[in-house]
Protein backbone atom coordinates (compact mmCIF):
# COMPACT_ATOMS: atom_id res chain seq x y z
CA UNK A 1 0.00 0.00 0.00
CA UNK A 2 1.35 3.48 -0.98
CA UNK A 3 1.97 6.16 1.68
CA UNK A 4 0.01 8.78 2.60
CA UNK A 5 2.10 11.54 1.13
CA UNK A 6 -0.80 14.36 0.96
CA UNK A 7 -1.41 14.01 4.69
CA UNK A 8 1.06 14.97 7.51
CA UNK A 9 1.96 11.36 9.24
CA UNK A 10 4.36 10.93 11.61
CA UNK A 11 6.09 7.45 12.34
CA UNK A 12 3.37 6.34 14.98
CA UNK A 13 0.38 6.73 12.61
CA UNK A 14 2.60 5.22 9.66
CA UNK A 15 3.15 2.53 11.66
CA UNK A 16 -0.67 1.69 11.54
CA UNK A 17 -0.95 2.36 8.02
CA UNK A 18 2.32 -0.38 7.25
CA UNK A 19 0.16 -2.65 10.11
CA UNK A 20 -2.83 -2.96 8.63
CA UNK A 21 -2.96 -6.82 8.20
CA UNK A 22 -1.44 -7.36 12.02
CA UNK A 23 -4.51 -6.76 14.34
CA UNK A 24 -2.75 -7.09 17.64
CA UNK A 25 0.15 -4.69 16.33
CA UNK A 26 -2.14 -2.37 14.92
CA UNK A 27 -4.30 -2.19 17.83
CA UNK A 28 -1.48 -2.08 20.50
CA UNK A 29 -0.49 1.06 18.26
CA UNK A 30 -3.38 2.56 18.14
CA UNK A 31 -4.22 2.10 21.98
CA UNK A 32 -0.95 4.53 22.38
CA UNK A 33 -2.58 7.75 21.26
CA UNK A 34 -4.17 10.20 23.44
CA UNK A 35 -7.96 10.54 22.64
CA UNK A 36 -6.87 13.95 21.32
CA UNK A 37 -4.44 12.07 18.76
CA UNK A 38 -7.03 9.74 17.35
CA UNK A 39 -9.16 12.57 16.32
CA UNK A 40 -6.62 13.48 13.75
CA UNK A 41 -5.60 9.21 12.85
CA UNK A 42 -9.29 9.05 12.43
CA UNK A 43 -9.57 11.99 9.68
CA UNK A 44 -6.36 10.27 7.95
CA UNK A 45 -7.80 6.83 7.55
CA UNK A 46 -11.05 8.40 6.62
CA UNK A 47 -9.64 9.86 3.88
CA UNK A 48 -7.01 7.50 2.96
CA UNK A 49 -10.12 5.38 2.44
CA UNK A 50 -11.89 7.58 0.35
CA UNK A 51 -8.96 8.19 -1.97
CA UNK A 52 -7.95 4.36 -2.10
CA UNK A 53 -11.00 3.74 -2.54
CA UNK A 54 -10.97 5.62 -6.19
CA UNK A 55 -7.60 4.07 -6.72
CA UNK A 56 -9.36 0.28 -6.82
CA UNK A 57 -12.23 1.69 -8.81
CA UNK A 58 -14.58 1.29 -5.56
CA UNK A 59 -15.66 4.52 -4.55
CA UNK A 60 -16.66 4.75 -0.97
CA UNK A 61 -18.91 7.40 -0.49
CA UNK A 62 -19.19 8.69 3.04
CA UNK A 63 -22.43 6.41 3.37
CA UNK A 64 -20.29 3.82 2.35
CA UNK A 65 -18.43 4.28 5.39
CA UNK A 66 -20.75 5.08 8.08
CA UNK A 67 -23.05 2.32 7.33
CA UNK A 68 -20.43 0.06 8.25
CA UNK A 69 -19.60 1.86 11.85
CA UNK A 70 -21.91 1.79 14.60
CA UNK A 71 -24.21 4.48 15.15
CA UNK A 72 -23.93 7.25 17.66
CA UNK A 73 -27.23 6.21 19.36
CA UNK A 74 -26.47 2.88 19.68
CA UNK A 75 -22.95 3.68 20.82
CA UNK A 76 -24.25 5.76 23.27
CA UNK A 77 -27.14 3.82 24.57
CA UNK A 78 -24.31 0.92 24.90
CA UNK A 79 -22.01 2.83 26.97
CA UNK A 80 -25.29 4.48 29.36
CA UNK A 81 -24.20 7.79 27.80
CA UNK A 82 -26.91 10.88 29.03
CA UNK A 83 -25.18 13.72 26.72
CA UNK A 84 -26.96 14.92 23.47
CA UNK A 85 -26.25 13.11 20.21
CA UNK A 86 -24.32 15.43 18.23
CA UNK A 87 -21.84 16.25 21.10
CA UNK A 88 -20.40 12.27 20.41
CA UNK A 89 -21.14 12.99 16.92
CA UNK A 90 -19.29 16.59 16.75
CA UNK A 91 -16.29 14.88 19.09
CA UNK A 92 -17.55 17.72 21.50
CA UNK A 93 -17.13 14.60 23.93
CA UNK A 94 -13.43 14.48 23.53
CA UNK A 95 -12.63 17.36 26.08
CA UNK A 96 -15.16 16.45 28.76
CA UNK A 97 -15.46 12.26 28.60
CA UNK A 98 -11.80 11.68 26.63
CA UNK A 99 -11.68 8.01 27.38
CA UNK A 100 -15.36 7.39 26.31
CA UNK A 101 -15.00 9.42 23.14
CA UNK A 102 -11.48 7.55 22.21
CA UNK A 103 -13.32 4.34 22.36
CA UNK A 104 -15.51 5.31 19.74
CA UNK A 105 -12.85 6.44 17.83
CA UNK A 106 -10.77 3.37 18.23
CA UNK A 107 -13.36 1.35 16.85
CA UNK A 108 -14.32 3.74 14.01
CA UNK A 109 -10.60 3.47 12.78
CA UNK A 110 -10.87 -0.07 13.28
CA UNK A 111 -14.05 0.08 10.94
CA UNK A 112 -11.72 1.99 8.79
CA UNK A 113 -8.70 -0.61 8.83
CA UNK A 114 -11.15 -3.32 7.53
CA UNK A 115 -12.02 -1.58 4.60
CA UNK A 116 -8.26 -1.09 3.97
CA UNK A 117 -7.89 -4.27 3.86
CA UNK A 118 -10.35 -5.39 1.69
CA UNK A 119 -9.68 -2.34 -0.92
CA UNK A 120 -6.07 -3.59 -1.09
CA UNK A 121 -7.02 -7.05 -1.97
CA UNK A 122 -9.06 -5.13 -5.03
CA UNK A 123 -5.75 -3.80 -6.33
C-alpha cells in the first residue's frame, strides 16, 4: 500500500498504516494515542479510504463508510451515555469524557482498517 504523502503522518500513525494486516500490532499502536491524537488518525484513515478507494475503482462514499460503523445512538445507549447526540457525533465529547470518546474512535478506525484491507485485496 502506498503512503500517505498528501497528509502529515508521523512514524506512529505510519506505523498503523504499514500494520494494517497485524490486528494485535495495529491495535497495540493505536491504543498509544491520546484521545486527542485519534481525532486526527481518524480523519487520515477516513480519507485515505476515500482516496484508495478511487484508486481500486470502488468509490466509498461517506455512506459507504458510516453504514459500516456503529451508530452514535447505539454507541451511546451501549455505553449508558446521558449527553446529546451530536456532542459524540461533533467529538464535543473528547474534552469532557476523553476516554469514552477515544473508544468510539478506536473502533471507528478499526471500521476503517477493515475496509483497507479489503480495498487492497481489489488492487
Amino acid at each position: 500500500m502506498h503512503k500517505l504523502a498528501r497528509y502529515e503522518v508521523d512514524n506512529r500513525k505510519q506505523r498503523l498504516i504499514d500494520n494494517l494486516q497485524h490486528e494485535q500490532l495495529f491495535t497495540e499502536i493505536l491504543d498509544s494515542f491520546s484521545p486527542k491524537e485519534l481525532v486526527e488518525v481518524q480523519v487520515i484513515f477516513w480519507n485515505y479510504v476515500i482516496d484508495y478507494s478511487y484508486v481500486v475503482g470502488k468509490n466509498f462514499s461517506r455512506h459507504n463508510i458510516t453504514n459500516r460503523m456503529e451508530p452514535t445512538a447505539n454507541y451511546q445507549y451501549r455505553v449508558g451515555c446521558i449527553q446529546r447526540i451530536d456532542y459524540c457525533r461533533g467529538n464535543i465529547c473528547i474534552n469532557t469524557h476523553p476516554y469514552c470518546a477515544g473508544n468510539k474512535l478506536k473502533s471507528q478506525v478499526k471500521v476503517l482498517r477493515e475496509i483497507l484491507i479489503e480495498l487492497k485485496q481489489l488492487q
